[in-house]
N, C-alpha and C. Protein backbone atom coordinates (compact mmCIF):
# COMPACT_ATOMS: atom_id res chain seq x y z
N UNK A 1 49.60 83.04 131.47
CA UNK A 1 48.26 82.51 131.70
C UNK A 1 47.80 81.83 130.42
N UNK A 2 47.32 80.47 130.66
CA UNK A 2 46.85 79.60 129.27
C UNK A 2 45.32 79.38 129.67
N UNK A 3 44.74 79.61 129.00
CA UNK A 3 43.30 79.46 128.83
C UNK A 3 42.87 78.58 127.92
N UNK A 4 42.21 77.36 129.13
CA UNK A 4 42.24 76.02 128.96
C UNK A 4 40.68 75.93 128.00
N UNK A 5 40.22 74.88 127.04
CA UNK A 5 39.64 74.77 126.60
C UNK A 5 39.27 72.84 126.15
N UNK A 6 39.37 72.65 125.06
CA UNK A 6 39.69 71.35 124.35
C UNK A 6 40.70 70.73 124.94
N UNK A 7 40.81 69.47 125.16
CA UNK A 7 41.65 68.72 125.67
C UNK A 7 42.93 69.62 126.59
N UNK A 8 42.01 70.64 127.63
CA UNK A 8 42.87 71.32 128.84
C UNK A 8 43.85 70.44 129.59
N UNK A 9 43.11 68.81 129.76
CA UNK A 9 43.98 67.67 130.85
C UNK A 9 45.16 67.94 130.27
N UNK A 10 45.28 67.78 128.73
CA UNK A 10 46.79 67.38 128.20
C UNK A 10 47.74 68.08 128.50
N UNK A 11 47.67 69.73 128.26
CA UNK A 11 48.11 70.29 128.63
C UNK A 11 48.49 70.92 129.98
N UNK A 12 47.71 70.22 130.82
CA UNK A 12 47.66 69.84 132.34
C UNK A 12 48.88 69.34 132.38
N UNK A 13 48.79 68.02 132.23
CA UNK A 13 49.75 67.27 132.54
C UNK A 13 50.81 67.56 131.98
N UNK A 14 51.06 68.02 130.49
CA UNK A 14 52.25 68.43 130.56
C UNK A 14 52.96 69.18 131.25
N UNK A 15 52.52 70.27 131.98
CA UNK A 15 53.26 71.29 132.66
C UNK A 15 53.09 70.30 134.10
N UNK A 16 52.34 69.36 134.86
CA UNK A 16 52.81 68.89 135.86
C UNK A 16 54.30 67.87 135.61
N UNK A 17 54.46 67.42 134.29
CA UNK A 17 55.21 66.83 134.08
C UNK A 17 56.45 67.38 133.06
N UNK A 18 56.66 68.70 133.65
CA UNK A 18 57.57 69.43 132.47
C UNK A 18 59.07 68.96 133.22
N UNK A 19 59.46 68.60 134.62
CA UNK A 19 60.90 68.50 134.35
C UNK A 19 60.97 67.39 133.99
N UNK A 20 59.69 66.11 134.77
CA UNK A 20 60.47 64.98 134.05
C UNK A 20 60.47 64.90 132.37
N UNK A 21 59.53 65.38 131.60
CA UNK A 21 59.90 65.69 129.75
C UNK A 21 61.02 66.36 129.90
N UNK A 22 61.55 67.09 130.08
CA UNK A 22 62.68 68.06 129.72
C UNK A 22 63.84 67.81 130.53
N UNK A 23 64.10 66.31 131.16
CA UNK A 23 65.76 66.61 132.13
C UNK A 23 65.50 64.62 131.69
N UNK A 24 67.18 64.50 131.65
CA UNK A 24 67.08 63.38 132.28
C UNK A 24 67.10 62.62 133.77
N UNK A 25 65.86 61.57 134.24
CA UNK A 25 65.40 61.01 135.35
C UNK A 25 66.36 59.92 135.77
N UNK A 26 66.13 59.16 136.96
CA UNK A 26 66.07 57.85 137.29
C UNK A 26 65.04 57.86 138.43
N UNK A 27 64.49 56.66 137.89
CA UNK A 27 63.21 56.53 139.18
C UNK A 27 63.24 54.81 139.95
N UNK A 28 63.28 55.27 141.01
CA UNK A 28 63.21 53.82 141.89
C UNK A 28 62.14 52.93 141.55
N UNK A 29 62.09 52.18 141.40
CA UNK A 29 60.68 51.33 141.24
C UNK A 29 60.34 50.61 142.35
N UNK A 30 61.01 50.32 143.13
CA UNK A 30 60.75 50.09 144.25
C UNK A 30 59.93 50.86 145.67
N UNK A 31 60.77 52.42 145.31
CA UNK A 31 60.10 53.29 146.76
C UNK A 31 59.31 54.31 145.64
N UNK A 32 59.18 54.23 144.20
CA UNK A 32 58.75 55.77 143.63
C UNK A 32 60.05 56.96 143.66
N UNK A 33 60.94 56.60 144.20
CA UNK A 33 61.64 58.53 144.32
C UNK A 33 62.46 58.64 142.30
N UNK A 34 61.95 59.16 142.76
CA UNK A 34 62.47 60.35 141.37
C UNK A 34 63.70 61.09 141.63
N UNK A 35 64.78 61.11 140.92
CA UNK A 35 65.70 61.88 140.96
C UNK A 35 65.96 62.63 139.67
N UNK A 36 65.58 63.96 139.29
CA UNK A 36 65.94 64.91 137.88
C UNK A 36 67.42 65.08 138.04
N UNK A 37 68.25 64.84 137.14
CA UNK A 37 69.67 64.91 136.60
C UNK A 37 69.29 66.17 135.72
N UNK A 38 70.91 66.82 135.60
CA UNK A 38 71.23 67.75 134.90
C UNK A 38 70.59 69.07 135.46
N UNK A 39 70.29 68.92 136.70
CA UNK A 39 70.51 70.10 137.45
C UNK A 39 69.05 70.84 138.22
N UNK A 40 68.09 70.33 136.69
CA UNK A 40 66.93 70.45 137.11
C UNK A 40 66.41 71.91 136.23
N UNK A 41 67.81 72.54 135.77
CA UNK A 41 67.37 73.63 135.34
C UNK A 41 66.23 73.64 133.89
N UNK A 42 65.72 75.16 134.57
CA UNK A 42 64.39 75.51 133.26
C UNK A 42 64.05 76.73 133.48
N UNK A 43 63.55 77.43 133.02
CA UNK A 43 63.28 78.82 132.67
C UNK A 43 62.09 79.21 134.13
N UNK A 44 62.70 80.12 134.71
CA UNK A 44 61.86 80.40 136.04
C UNK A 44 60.51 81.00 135.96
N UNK A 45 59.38 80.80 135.31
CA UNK A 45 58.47 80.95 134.94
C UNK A 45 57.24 80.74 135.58
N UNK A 46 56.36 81.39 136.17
CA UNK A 46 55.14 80.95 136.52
C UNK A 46 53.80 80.24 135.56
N UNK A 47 53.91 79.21 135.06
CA UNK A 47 52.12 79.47 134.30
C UNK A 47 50.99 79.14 135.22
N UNK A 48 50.31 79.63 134.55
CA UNK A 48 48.90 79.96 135.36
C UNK A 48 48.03 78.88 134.23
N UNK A 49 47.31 77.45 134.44
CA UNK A 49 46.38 77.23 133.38
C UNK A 49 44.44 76.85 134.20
N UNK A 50 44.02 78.01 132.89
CA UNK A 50 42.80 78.31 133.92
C UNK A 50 41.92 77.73 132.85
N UNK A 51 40.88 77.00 133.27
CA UNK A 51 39.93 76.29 132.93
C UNK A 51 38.82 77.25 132.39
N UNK A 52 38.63 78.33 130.46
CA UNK A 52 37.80 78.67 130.63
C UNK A 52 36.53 78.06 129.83
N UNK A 53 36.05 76.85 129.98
CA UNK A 53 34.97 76.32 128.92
C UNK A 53 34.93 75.64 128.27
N UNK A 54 34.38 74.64 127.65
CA UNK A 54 34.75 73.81 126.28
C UNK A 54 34.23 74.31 125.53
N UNK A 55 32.96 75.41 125.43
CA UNK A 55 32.65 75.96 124.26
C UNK A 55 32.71 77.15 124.00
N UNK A 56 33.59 78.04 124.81
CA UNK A 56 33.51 79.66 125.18
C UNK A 56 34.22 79.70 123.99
N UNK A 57 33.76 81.40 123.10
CA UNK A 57 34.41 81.76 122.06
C UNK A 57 35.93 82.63 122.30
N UNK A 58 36.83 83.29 122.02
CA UNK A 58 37.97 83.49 121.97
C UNK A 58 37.59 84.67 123.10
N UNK A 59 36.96 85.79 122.57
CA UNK A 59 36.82 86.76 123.57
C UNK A 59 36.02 87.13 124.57
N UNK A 60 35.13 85.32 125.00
CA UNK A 60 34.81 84.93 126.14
C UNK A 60 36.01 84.45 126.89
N UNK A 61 37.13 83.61 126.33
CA UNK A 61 37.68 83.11 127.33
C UNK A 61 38.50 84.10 127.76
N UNK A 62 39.16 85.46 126.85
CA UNK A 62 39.79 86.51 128.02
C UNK A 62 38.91 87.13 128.76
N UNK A 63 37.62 87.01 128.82
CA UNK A 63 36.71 87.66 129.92
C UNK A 63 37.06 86.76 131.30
N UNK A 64 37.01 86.25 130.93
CA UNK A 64 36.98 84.85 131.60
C UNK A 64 38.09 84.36 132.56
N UNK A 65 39.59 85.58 132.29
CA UNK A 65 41.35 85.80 132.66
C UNK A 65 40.93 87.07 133.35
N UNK A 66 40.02 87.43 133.17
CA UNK A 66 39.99 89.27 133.80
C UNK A 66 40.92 89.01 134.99
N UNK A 67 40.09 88.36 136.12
CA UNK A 67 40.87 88.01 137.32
C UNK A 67 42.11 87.64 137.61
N UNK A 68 42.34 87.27 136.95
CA UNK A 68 43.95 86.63 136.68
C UNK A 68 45.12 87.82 136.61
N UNK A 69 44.75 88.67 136.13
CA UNK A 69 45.27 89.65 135.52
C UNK A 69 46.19 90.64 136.82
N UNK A 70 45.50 90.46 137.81
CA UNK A 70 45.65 91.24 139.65
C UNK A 70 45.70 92.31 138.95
N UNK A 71 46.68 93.09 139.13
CA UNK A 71 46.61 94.64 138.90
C UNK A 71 47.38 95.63 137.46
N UNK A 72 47.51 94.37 136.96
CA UNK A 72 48.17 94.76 135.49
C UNK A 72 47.40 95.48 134.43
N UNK A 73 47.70 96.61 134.44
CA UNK A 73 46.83 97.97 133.24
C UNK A 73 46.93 97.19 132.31
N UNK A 74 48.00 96.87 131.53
CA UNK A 74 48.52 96.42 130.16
C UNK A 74 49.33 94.98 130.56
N UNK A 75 48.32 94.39 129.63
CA UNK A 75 48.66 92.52 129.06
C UNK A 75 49.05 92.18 127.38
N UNK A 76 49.51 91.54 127.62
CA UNK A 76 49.74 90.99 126.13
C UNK A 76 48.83 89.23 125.91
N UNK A 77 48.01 89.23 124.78
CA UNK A 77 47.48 88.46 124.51
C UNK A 77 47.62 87.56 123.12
N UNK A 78 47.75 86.61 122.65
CA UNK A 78 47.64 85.76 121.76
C UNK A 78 46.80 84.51 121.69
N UNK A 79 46.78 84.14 120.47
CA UNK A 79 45.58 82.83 119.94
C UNK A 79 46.71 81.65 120.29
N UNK A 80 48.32 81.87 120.15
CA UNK A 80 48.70 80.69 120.55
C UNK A 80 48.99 79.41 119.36
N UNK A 81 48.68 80.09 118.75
CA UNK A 81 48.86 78.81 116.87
C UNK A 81 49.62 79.99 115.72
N UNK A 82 50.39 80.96 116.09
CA UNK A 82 51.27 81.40 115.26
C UNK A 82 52.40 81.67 115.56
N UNK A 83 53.26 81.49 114.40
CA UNK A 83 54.66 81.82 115.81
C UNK A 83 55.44 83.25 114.43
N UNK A 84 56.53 84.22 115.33
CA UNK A 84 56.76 85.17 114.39
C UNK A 84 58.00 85.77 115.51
N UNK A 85 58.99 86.60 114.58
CA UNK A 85 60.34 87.20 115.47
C UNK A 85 59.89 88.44 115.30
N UNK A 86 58.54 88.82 116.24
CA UNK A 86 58.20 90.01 116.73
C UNK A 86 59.17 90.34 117.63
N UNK A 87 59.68 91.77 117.96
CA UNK A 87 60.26 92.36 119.16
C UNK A 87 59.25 93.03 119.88
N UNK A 88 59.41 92.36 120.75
CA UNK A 88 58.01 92.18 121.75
C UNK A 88 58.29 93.88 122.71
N UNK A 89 59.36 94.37 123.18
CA UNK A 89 59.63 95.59 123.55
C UNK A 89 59.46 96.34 122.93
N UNK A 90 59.21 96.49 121.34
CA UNK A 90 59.14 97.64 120.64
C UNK A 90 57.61 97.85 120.30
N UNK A 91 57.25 96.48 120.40
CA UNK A 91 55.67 96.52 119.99
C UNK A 91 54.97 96.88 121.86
N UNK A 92 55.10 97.02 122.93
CA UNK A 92 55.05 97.39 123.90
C UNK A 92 54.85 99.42 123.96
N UNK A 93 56.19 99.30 123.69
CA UNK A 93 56.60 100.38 123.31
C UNK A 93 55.75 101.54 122.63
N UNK A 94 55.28 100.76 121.37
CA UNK A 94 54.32 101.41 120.48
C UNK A 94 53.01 101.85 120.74
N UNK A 95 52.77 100.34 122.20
CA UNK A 95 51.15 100.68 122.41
C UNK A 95 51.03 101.73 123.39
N UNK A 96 51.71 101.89 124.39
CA UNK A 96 52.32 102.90 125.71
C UNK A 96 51.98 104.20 124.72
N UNK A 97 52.96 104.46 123.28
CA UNK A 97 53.12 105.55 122.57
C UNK A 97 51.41 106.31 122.24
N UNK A 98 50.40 105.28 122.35
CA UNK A 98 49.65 106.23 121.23
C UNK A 98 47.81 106.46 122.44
N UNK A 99 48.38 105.49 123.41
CA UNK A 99 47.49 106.11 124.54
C UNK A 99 45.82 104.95 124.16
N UNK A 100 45.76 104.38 123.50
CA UNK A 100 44.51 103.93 122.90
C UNK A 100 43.92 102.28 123.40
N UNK A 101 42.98 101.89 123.53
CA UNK A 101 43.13 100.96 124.90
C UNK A 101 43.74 99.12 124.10
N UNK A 102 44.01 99.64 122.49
CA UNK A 102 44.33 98.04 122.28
C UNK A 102 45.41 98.31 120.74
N UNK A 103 46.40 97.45 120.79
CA UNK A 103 47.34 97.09 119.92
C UNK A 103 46.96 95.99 118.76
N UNK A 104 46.98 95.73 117.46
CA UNK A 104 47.18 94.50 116.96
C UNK A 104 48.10 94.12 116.36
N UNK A 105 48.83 93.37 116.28
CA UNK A 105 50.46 93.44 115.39
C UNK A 105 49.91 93.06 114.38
N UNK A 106 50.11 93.40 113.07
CA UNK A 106 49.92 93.55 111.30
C UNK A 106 51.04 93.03 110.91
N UNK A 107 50.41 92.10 110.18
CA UNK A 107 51.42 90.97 109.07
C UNK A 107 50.99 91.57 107.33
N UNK A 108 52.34 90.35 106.67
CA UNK A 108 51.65 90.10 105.54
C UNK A 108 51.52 88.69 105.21
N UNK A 109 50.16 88.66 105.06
CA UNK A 109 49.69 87.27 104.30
C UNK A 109 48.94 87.09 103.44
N UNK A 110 48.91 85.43 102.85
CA UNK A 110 47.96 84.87 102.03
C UNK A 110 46.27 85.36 101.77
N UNK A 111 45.94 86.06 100.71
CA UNK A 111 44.34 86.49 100.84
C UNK A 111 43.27 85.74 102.14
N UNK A 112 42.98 84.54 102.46
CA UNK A 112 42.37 83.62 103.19
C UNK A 112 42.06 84.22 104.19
N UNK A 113 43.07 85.41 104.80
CA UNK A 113 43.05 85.73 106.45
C UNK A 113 43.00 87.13 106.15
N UNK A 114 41.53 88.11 107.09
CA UNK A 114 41.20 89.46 107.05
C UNK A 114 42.25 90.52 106.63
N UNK A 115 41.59 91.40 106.49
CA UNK A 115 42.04 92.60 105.87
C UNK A 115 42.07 93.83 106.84
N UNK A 116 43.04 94.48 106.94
CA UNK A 116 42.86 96.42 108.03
C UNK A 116 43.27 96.76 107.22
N UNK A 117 42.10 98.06 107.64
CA UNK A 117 42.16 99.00 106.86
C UNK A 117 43.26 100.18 107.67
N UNK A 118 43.79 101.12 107.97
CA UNK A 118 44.74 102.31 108.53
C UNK A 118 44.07 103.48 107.62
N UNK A 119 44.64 104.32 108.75
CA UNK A 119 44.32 105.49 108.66
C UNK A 119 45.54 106.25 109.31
N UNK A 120 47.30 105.82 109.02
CA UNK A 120 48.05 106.26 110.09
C UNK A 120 48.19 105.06 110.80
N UNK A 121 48.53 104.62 111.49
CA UNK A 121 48.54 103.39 113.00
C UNK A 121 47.30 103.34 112.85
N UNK A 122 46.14 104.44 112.78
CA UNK A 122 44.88 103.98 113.89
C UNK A 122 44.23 103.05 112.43
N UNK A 123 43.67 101.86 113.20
CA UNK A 123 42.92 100.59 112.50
C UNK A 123 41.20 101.52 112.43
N UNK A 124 40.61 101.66 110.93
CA UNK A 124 39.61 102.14 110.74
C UNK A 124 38.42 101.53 110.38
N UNK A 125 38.85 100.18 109.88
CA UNK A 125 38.06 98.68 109.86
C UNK A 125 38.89 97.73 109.77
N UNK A 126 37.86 96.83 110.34
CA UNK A 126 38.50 95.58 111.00
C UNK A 126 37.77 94.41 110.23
N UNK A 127 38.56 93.82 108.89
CA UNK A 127 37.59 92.89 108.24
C UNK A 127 38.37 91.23 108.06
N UNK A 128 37.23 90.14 108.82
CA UNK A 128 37.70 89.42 109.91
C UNK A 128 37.71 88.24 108.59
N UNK A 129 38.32 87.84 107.95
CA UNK A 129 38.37 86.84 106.47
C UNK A 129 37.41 87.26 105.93
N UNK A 130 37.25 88.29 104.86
CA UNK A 130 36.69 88.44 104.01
C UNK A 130 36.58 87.40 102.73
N UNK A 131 35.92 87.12 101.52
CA UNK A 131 36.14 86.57 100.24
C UNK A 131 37.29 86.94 99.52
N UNK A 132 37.93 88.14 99.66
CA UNK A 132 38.66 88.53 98.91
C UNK A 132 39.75 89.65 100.26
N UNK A 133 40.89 89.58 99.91
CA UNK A 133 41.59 90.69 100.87
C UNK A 133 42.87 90.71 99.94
N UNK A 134 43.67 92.17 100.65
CA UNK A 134 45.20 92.19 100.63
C UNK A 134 46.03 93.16 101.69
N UNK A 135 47.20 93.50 101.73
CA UNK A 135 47.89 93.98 102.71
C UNK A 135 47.84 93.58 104.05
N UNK A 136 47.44 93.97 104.63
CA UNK A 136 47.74 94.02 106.31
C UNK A 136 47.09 93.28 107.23
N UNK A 137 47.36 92.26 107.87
CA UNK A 137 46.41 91.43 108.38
C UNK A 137 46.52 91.12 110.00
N UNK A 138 45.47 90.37 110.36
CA UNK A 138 45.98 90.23 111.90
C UNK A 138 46.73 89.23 111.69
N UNK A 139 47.60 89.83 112.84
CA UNK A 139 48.45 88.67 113.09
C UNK A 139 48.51 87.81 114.35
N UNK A 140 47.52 88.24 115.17
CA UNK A 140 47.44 87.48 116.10
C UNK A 140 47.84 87.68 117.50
N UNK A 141 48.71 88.84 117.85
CA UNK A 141 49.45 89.33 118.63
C UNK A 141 49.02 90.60 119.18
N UNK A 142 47.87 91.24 120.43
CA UNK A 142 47.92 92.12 120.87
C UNK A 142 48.64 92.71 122.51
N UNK A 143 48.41 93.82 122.41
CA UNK A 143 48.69 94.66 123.63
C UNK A 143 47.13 94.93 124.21
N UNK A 144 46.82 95.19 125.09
CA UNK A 144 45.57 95.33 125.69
C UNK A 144 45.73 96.35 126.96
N UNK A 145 44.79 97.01 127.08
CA UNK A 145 44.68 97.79 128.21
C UNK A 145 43.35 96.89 128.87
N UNK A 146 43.43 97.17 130.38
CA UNK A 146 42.31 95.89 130.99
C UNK A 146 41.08 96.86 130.11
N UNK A 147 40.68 98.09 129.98
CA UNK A 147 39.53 98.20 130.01
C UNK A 147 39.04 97.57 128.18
N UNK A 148 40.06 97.60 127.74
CA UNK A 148 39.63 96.27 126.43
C UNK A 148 38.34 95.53 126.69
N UNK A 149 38.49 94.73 127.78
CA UNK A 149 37.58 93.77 127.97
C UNK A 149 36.65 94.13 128.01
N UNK A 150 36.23 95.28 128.56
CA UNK A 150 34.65 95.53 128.15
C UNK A 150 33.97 95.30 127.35
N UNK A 151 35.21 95.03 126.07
CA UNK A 151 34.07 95.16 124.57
C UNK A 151 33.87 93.66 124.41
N UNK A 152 33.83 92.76 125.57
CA UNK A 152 33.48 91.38 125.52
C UNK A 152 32.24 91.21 126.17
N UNK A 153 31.18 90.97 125.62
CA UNK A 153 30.24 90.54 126.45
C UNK A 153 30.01 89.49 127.07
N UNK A 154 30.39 88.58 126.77
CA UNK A 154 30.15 87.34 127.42
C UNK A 154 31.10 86.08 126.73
N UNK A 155 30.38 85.14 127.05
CA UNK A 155 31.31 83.44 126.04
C UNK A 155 31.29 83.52 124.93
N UNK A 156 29.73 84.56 124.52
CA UNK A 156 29.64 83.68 122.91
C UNK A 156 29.92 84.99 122.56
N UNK A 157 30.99 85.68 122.55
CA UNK A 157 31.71 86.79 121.74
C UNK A 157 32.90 86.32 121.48
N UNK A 158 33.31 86.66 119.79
CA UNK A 158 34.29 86.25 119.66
C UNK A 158 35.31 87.35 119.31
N UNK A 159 36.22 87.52 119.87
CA UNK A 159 37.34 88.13 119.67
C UNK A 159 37.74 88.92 118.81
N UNK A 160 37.84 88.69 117.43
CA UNK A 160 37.70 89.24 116.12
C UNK A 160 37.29 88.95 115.45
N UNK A 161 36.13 88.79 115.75
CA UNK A 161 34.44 89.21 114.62
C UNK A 161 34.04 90.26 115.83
N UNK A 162 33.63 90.13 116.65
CA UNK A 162 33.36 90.85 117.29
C UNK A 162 33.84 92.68 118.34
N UNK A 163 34.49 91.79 119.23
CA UNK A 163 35.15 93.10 120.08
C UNK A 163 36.12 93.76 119.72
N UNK A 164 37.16 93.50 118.52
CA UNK A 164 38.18 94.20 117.66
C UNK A 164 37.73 95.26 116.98
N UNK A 165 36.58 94.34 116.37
CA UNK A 165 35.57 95.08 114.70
C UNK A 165 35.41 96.64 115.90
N UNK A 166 34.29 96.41 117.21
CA UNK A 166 33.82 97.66 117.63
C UNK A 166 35.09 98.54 118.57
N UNK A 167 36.01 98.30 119.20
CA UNK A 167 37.57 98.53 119.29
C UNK A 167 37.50 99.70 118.37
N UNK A 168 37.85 98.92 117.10
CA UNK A 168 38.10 99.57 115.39
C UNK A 168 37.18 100.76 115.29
N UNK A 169 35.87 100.73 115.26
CA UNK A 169 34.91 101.72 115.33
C UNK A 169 34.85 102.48 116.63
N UNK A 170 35.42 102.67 117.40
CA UNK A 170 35.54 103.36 118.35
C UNK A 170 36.77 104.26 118.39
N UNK A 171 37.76 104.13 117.38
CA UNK A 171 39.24 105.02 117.27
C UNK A 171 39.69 103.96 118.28
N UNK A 172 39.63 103.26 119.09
CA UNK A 172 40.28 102.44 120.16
C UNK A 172 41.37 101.82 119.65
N UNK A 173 41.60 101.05 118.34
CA UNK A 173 42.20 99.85 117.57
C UNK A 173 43.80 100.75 116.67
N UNK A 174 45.11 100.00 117.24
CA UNK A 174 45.94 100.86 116.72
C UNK A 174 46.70 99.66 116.21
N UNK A 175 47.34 99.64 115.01
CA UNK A 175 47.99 98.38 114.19
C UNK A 175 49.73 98.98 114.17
N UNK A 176 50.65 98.17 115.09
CA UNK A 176 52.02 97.81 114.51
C UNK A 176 52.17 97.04 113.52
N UNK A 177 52.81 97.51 112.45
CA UNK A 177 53.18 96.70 111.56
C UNK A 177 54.80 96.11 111.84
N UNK A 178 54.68 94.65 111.63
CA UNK A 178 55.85 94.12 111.40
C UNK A 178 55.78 93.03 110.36
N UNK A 179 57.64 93.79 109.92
CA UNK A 179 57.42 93.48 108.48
C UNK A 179 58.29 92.03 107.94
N UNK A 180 58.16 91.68 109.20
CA UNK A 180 59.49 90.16 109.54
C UNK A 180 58.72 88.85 109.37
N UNK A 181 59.24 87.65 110.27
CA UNK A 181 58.94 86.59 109.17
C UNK A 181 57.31 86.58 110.73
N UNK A 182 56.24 85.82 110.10
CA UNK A 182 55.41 85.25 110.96
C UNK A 182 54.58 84.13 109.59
N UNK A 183 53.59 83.20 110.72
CA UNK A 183 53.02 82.00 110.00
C UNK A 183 52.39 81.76 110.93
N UNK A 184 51.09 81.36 110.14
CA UNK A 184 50.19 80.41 111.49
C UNK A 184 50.59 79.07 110.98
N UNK A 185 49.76 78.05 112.11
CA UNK A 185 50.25 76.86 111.42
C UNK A 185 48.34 76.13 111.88
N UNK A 186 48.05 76.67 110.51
CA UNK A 186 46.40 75.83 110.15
C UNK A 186 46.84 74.81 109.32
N UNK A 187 47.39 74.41 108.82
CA UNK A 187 47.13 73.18 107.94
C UNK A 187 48.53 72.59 107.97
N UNK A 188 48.34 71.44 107.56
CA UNK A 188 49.28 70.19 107.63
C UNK A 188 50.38 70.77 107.09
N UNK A 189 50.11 71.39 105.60
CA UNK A 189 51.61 71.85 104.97
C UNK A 189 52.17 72.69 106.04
N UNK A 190 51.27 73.84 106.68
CA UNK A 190 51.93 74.67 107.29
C UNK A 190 52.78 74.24 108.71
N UNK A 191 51.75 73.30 109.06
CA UNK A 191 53.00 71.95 110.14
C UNK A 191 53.93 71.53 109.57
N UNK A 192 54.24 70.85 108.69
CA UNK A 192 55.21 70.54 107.99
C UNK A 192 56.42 71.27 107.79
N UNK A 193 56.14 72.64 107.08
CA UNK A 193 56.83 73.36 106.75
C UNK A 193 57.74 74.09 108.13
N UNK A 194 57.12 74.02 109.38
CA UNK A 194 57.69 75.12 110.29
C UNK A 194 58.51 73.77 111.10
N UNK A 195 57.86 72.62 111.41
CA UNK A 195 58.60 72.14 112.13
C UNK A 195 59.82 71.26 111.25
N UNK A 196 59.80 71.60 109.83
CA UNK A 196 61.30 71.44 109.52
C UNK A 196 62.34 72.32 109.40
N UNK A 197 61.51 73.69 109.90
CA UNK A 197 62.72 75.09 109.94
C UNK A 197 63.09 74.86 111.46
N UNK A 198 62.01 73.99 112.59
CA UNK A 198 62.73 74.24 113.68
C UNK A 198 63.56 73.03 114.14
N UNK A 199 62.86 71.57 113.46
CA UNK A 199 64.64 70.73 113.66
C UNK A 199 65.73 71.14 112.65
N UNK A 200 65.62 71.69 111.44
CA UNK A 200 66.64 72.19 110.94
C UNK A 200 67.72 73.34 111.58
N UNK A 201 66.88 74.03 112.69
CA UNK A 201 67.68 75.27 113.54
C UNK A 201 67.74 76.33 112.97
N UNK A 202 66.91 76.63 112.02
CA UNK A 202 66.66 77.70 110.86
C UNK A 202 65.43 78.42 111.30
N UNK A 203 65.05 78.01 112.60
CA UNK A 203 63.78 79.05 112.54
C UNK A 203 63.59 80.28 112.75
N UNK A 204 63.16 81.10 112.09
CA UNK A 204 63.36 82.45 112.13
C UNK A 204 62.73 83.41 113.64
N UNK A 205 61.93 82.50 114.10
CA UNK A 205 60.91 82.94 115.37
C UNK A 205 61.80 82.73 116.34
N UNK A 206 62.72 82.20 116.65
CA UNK A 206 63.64 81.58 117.81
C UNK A 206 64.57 82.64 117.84
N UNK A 207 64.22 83.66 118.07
CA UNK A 207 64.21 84.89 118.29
C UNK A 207 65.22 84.98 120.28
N UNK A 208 65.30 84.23 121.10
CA UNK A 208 65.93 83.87 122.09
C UNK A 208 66.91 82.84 122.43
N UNK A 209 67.39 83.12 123.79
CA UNK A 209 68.89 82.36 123.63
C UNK A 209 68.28 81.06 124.43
């Protein structure tokens, strides 16, 4: 499920137009028919892209997926602008283990991006870019139990400033640490830098066959 926002069309259209990007075509110009070569194959996948807002904040727009969700206790959620060779079964695994209604996967990074505090796994504050930080940070990657969402009130709640921080103050908030490679990609260098590890074939996130 992608939760559409800023320029949603584009990403529209890409997924209406994912075999012809990804296979080679020939197209009649005469009658329109399209024929996909090379088999047609692609990863059997459903996406779902749901229209939530142009101005809804992060933990308006999963309010906003509740429905989407049909009958699934436990979802996995991301922002979608970091990439990392999390093992996504073990971090599953972890959240199942400790009974508590939300996961955050814990990095290490650059001061710029918040600070957790632990107490054990359990997250005891949740400080969302502070002036100053070190150790353990979000990384961007949770587990969720549906009743998570509660701690969303509406559009203009945001995700982590908000419904994490009280999560955190509630014993609710439990941090996997992984201690492998991850990166967001906010700035140009950080574009730069990842998409020459992934035409180089060096990327460490490509974690699949």
């Amino acid at each position: 499920i992608i939760a559409l926002g800023y320029k949603g069309e584009v990403i529209k259209q890409y997924f209406l137009s994912f075999y012809a990007l990804n296979n080679d075509i020939s197209v009649d110009l005469a009658t329109g028919e399209t024929i996909i070569h090379n088999g047609g194959k692609q990863p059997g996948w459903k996406v779902h892209l749901v229209d939530t807002g142009l101005y809804t904040q992060t933990g308006g727009r999963l309010k906003r997926l509740r429905s989407w969700l049909a009958d699934d206790e436990t979802f996995m959620f991301t922002y979608g602008d970091g990439v990392a060779d999390i093992n996504i079964r073990r971090l599953l695994e972890f959240h199942r283990s400790h009974g508590k209604l939300a996961t955050v996967t814990t990095v290490r990074s650059p001061a710029r991006f918040g600070r957790i505090a632990f107490d054990g796994d359990q997250i005891v504050e949740f400080y969302e870019k502070p002036e100053t930080s070190e150790g353990w940070i979000n990384g961007g990657y949770f587990v969720l139990n549906r009743k998570a969402i509660d701690y969303v009130d509406g559009d203009d709640t945001v995700w982590e400033r908000d419904a994490v921080v009280r999560l955190a103050r509630d014993g609710q908030l439990m941090g996997y640490r992984h201690p492998g490679f991850w990166s967001c990609m906010d700035t140009l260098k950080e574009k730069n830098m990842l998409e020459e590890l992934w035409n180089s074939g060096r990327a460490p996130w490509k974690i699949w066959d």
